[in-house]
Protein backbone atom coordinates (compact mmCIF):
# COMPACT_ATOMS: atom_id res chain seq x y z
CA UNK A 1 156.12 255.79 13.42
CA UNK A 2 159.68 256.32 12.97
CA UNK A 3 160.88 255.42 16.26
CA UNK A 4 158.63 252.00 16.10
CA UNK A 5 160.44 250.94 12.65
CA UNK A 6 163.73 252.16 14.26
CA UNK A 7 163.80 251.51 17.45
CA UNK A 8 161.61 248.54 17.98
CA UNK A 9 161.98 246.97 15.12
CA UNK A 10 165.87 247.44 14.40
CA UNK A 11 165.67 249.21 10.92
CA UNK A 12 168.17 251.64 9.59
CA UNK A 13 167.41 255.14 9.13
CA UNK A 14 168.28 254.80 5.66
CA UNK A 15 165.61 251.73 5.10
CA UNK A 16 163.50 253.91 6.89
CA UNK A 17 163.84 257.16 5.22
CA UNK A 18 164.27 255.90 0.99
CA UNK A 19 162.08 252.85 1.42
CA UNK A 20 159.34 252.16 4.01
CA UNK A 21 158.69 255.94 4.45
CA UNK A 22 157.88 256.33 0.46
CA UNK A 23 156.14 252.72 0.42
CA UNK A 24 153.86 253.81 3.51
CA UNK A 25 152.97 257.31 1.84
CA UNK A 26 152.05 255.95 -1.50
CA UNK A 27 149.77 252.66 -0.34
CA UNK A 28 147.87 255.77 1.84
CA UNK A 29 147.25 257.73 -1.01
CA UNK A 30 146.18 254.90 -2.93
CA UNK A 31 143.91 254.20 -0.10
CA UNK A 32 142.68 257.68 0.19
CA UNK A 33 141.56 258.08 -3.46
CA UNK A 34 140.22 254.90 -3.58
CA UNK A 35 137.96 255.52 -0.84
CA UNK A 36 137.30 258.55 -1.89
CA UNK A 37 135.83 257.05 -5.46
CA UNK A 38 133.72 254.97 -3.04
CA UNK A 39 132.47 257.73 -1.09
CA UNK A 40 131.31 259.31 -4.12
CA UNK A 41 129.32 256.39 -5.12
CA UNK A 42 127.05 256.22 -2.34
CA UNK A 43 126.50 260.37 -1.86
CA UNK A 44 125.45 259.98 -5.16
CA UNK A 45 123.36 257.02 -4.33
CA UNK A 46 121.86 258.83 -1.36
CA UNK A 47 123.47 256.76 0.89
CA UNK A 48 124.31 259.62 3.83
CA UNK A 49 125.90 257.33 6.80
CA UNK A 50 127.82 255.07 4.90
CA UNK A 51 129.22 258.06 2.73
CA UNK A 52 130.32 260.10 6.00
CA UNK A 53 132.12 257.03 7.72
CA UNK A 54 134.08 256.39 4.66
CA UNK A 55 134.54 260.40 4.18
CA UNK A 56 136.02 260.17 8.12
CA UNK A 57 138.87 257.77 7.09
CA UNK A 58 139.27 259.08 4.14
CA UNK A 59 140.43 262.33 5.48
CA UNK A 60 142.01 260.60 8.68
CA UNK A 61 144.04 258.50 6.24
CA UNK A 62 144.99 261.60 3.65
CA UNK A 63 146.09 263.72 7.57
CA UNK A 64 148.40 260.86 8.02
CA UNK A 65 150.53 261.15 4.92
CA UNK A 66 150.77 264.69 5.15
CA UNK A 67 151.96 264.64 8.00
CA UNK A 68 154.79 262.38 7.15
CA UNK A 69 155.22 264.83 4.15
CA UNK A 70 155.63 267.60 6.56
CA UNK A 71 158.11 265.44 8.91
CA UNK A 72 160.31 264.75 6.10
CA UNK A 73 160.37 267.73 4.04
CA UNK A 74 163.90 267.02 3.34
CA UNK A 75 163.12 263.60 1.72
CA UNK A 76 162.65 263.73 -1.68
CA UNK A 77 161.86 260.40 -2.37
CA UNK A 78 158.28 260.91 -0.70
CA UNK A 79 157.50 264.22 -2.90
CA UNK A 80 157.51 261.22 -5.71
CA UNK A 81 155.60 258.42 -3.75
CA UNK A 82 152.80 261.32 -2.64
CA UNK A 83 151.55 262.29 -6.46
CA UNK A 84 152.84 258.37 -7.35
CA UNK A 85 150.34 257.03 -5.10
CA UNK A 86 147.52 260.08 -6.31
CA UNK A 87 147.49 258.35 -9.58
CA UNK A 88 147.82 255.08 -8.89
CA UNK A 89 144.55 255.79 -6.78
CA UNK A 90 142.58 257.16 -9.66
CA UNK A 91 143.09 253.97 -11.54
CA UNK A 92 142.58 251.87 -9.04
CA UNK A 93 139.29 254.04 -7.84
CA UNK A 94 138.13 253.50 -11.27
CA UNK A 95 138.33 249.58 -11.24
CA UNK A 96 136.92 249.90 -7.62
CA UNK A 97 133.96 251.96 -9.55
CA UNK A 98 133.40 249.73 -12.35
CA UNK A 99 133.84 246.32 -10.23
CA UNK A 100 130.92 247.77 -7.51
CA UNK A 101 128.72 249.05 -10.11
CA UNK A 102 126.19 250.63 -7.43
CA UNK A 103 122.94 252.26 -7.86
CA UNK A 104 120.33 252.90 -10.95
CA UNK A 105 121.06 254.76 -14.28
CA UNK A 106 118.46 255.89 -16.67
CA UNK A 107 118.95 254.47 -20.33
CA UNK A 108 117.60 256.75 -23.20
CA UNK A 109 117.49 255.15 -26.60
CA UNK A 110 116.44 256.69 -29.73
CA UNK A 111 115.83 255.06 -33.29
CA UNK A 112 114.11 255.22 -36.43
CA UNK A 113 113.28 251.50 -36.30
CA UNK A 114 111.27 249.47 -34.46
CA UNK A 115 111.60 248.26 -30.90
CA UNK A 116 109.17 245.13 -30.92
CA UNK A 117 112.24 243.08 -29.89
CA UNK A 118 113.84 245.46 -27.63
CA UNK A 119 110.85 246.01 -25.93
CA UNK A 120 110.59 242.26 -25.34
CA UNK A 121 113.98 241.55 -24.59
CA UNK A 122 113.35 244.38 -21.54
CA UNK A 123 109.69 242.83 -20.49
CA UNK A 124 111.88 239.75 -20.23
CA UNK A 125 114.45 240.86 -18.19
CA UNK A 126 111.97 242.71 -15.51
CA UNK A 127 113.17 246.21 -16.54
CA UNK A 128 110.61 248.98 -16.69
CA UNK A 129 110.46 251.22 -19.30
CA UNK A 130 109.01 254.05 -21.13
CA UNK A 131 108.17 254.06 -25.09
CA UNK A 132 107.25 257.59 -26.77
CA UNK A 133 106.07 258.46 -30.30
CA UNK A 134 108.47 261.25 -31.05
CA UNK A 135 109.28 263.93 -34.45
CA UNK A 136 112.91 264.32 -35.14
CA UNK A 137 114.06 266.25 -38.01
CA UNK A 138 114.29 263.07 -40.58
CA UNK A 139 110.63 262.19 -39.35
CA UNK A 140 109.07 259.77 -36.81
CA UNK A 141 111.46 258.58 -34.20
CA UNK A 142 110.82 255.63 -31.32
CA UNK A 143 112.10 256.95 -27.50
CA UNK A 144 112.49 254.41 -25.01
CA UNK A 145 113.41 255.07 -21.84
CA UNK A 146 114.22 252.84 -19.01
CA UNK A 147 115.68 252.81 -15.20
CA UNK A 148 117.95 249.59 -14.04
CA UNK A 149 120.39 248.58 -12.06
CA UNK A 150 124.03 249.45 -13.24
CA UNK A 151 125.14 246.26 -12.69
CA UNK A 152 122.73 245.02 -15.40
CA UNK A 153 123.86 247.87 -18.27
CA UNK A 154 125.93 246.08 -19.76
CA UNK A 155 123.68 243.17 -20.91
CA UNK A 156 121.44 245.73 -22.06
CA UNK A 157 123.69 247.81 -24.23
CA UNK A 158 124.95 244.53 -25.81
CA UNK A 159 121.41 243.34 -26.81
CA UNK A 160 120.59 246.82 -28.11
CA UNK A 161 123.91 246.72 -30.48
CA UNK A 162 122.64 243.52 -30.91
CA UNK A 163 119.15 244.28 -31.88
CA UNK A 164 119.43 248.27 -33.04
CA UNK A 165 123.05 248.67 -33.91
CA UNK A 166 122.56 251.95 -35.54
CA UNK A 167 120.02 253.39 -32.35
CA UNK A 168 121.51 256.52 -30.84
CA UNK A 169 121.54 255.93 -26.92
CA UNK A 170 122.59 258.03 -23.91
CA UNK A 171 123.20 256.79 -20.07
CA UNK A 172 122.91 259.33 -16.88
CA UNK A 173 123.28 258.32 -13.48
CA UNK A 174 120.28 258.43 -11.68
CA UNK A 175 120.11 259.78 -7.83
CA UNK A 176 117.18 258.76 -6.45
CA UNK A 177 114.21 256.43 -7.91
CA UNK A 178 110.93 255.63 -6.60
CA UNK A 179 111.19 252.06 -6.35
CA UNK A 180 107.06 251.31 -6.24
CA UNK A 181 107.30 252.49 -9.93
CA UNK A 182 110.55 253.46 -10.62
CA UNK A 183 110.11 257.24 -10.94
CA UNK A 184 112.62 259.07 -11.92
CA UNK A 185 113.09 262.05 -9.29
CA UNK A 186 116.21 263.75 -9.65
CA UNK A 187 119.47 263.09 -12.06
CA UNK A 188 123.35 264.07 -11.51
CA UNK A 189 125.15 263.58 -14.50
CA UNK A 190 128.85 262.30 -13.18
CA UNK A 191 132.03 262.10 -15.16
CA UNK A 192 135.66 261.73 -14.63
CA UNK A 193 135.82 265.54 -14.64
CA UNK A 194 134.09 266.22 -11.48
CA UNK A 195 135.34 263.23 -9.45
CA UNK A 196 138.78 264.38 -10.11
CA UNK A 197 137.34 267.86 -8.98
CA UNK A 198 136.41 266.24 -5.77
CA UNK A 199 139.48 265.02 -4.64
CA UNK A 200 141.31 268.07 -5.39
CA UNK A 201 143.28 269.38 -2.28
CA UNK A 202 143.91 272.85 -2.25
């Protein structure tokens, strides 16, 4: 890479070495992360192929900077572009994350009150759901549960602020679903946490 900049394309060293060296090793870690965020998405989704293409470049991408790291040890500036570009990943995984909004999550709501309009708003919007008659420790309690696309959550926790402002309500990522009746079968709860875990490099 450095000859091509150097030699081919006439740049100086120094351009080389402070500038488009740096530049190059942060927009690949951005790129690694970022794909990275993605990757976790769809294992989590179940989504085997798509997740191992995207973990090849992933990994191809993160071999390339190192290796630049490694090729430049004496340049400082790219010890500050590599952990520059780290972060600037996580953020921009994160909008990535919240822009794609893939796969199901499972909605838990609990309340005191009544869920006649809740219940109807969800009939109305096609969204499946479970109502129990539960005991809490103040008395009778409503649980609703229901299983929608992520994409649609946040239409639902606005009517339910809406509707139940005071309802106590929990949301979990959900794996895999049955889509004949929309079966819960297995749950991974995800946070920030563990996908900073996962793109941890020793």
């Amino acid at each position: 890479m450095e000859d091509f900049f150097i030699n081919t394309l006439g740049t100086s060293e120094g351009v080389f070495s402070f500038i488009i060296l740096p530049f190059l090793i942060f927009l690949a870690r951005i790129a690694d992360v970022s794909i990275n965020t993605i990757r976790i998405i769809y294992v989590l989704g179940g989504r085997k192929m798509t997740a191992t293409i995207l973990g090849f470049f992933e990994s191809f991408i993160w071999l390339m900077a190192i290796r630049q790291i490694f090729e430049h040890l004496d340049n400082w500036i790219c010890y500050v572009a590599y952990p520059a570009g780290f972060a600037t990943g996580i953020l921009v995984g994160m909008m990535i994350e919240e822009r794609i909004a893939y796969g199901k999550v499972i909605v838990r709501i609990i309340t005191r009150k009544e869920v006649y309009h809740l219940l109807a708003f969800l009939s109305a919007r096609n969204f499946r759901y479970t109502q129990v008659k539960a005991e809490g420790p103040d008395g009778h309690e409503n649980l609703v549960f229901t299983v929608l696309e992520r994409e649609h959550l946040d239409e639902l926790l606005f009517k339910l602020k809406e509707i139940l402002p005071s309802a106590f309500y929990t949301v979990e990522r959900v794996n895999r679903a049955a889509e004949s009746g929309t079966i819960v079968q297995e749950t991974t709860r995800w946070s920030i946490a563990s996908w900073l875990k996962s793109i941890k490099r020793d």
